[in-house]
N, C-alpha and C. Protein backbone atom coordinates (compact mmCIF):
# COMPACT_ATOMS: atom_id res chain seq x y z
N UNK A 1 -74.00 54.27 -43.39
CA UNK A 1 -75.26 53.57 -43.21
C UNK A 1 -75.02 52.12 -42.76
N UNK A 2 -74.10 51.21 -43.48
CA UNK A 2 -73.74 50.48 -42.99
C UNK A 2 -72.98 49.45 -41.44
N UNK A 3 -72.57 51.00 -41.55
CA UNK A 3 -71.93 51.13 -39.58
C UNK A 3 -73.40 51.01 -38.66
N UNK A 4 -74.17 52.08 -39.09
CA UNK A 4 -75.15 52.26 -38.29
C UNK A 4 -75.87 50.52 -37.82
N UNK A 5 -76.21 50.13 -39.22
CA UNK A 5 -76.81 48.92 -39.19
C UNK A 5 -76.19 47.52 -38.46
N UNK A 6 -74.62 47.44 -38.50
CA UNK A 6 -74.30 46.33 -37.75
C UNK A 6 -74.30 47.04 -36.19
N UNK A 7 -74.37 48.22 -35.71
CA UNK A 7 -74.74 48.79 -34.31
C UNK A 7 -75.75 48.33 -33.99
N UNK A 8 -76.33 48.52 -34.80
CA UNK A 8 -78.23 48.48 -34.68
C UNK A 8 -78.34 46.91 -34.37
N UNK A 9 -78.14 46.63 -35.13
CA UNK A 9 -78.42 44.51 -35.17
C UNK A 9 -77.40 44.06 -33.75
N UNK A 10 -76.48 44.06 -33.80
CA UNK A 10 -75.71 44.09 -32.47
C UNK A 10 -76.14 44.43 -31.10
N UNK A 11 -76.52 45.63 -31.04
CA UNK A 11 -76.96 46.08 -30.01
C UNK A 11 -78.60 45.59 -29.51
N UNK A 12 -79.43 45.35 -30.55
CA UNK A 12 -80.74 44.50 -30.19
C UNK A 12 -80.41 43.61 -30.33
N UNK A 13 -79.66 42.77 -30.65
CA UNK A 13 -78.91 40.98 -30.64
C UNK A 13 -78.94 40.97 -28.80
N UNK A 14 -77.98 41.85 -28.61
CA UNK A 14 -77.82 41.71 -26.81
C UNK A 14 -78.89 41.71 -26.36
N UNK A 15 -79.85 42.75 -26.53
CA UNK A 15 -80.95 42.57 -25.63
C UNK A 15 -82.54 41.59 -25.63
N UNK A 16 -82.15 40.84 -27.24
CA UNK A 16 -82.91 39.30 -27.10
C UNK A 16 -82.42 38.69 -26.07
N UNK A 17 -80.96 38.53 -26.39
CA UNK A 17 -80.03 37.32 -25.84
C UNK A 17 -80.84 37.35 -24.31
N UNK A 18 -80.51 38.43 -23.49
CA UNK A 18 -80.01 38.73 -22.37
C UNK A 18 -81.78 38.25 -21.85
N UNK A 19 -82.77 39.03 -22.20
CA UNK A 19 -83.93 38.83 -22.28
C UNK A 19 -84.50 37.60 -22.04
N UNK A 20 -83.81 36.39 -23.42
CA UNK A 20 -84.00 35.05 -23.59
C UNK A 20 -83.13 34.37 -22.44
N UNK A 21 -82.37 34.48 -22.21
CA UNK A 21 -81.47 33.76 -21.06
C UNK A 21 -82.34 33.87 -19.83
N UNK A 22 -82.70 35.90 -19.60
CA UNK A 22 -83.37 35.15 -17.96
C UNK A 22 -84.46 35.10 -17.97
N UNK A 23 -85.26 34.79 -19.07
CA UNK A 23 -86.55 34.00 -18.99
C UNK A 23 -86.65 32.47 -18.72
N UNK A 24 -85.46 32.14 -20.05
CA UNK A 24 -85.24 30.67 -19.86
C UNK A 24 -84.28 29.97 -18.71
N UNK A 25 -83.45 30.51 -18.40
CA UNK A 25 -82.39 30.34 -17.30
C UNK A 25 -82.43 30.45 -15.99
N UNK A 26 -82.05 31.80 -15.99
CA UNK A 26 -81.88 32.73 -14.40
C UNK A 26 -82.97 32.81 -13.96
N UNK A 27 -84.30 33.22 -14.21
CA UNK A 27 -85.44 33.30 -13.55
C UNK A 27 -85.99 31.74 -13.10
N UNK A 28 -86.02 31.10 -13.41
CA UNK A 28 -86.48 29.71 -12.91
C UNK A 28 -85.90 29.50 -12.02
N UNK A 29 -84.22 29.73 -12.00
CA UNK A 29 -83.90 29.33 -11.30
C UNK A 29 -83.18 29.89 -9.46
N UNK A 30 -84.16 31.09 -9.89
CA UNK A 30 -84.24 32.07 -8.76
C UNK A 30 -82.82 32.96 -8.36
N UNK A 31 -82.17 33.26 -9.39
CA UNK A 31 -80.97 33.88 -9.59
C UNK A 31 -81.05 35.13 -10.00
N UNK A 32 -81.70 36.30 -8.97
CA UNK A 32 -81.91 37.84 -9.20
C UNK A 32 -80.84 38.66 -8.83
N UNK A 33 -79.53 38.70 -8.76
CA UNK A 33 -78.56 39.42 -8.01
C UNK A 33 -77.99 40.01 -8.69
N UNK A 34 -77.10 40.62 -8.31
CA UNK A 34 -76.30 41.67 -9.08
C UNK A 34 -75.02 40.83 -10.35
N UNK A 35 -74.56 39.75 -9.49
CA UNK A 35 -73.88 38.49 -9.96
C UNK A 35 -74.07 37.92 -11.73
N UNK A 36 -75.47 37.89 -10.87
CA UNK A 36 -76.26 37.08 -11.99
C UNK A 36 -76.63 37.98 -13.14
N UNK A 37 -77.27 39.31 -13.09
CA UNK A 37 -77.25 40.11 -14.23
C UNK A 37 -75.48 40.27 -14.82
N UNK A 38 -74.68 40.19 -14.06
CA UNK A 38 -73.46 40.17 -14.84
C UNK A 38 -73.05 39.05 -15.84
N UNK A 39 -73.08 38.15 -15.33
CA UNK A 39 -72.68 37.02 -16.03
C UNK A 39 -73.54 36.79 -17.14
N UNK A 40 -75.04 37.19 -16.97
CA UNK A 40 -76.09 37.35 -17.86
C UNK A 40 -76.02 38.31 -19.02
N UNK A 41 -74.93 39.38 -18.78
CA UNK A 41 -74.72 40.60 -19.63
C UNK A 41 -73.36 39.56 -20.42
N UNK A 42 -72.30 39.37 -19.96
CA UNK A 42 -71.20 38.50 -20.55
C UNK A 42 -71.94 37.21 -21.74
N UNK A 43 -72.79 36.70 -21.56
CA UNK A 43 -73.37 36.05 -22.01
C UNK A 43 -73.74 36.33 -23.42
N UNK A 44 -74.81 37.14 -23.11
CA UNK A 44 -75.48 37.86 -23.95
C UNK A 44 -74.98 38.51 -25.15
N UNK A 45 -73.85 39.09 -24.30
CA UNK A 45 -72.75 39.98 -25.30
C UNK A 45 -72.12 38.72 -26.06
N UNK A 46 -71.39 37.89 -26.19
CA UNK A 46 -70.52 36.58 -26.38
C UNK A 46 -71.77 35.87 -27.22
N UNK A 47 -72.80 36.06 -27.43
CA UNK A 47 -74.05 35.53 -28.34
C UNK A 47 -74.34 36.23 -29.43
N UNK A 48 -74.33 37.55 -29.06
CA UNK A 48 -74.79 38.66 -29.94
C UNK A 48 -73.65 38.70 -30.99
N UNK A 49 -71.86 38.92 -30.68
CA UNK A 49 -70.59 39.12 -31.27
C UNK A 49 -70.93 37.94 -32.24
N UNK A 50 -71.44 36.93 -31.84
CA UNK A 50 -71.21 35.22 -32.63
C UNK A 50 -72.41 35.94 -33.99
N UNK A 51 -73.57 36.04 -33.10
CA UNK A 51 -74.84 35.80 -33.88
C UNK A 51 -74.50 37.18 -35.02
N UNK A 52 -74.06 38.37 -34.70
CA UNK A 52 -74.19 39.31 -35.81
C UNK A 52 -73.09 38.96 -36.62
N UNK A 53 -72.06 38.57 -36.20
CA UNK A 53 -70.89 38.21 -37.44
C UNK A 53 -71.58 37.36 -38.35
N UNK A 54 -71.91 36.28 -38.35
CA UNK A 54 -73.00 35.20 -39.06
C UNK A 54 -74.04 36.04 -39.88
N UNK A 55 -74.82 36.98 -39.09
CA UNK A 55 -75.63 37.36 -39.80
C UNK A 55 -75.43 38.61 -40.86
N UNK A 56 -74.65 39.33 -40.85
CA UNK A 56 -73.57 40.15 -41.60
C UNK A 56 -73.16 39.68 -42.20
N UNK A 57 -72.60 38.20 -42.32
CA UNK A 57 -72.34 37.52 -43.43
C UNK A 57 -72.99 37.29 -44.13
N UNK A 58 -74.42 36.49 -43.89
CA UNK A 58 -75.33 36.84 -44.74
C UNK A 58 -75.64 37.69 -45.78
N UNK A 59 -76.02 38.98 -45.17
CA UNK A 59 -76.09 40.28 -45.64
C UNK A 59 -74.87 40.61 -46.58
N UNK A 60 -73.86 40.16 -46.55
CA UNK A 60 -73.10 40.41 -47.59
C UNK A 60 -72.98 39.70 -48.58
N UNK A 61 -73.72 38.55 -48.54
CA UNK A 61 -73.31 37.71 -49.14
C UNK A 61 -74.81 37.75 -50.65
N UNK A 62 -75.62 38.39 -49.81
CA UNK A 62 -76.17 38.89 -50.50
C UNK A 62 -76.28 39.79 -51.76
């Protein structure tokens, strides 16, 4: 159950991130390419790894 749950939080972590970036970022700044969803996925991922370790800590700490 536990496995499931840091998947779960992880895997919707990425798709705020990625979400929040090209709302706030890439879209303003007219950056739709194939490029740009990459670096946008690297991102995202490298936010999510940070943000669920932290928040798993939490949760355990609990």
């Amino acid at each position: 159950m536990y496995a499931i749950l840091k998947f779960l939080i992880f895997i919707i972590l990425i798709y705020v991130f990625d979400y929040l970036l090209k709302i706030t970022i890439f879209h303003p700044l007219g950056f739709d390419g194939i490029m740009s969803l990459f670096v946008r996925s690297i991102i995202a991922t490298a936010l999510a790894i940070i943000s669920s370790y932290y928040i798993l800590r939490m949760i355990d700490d609990l």
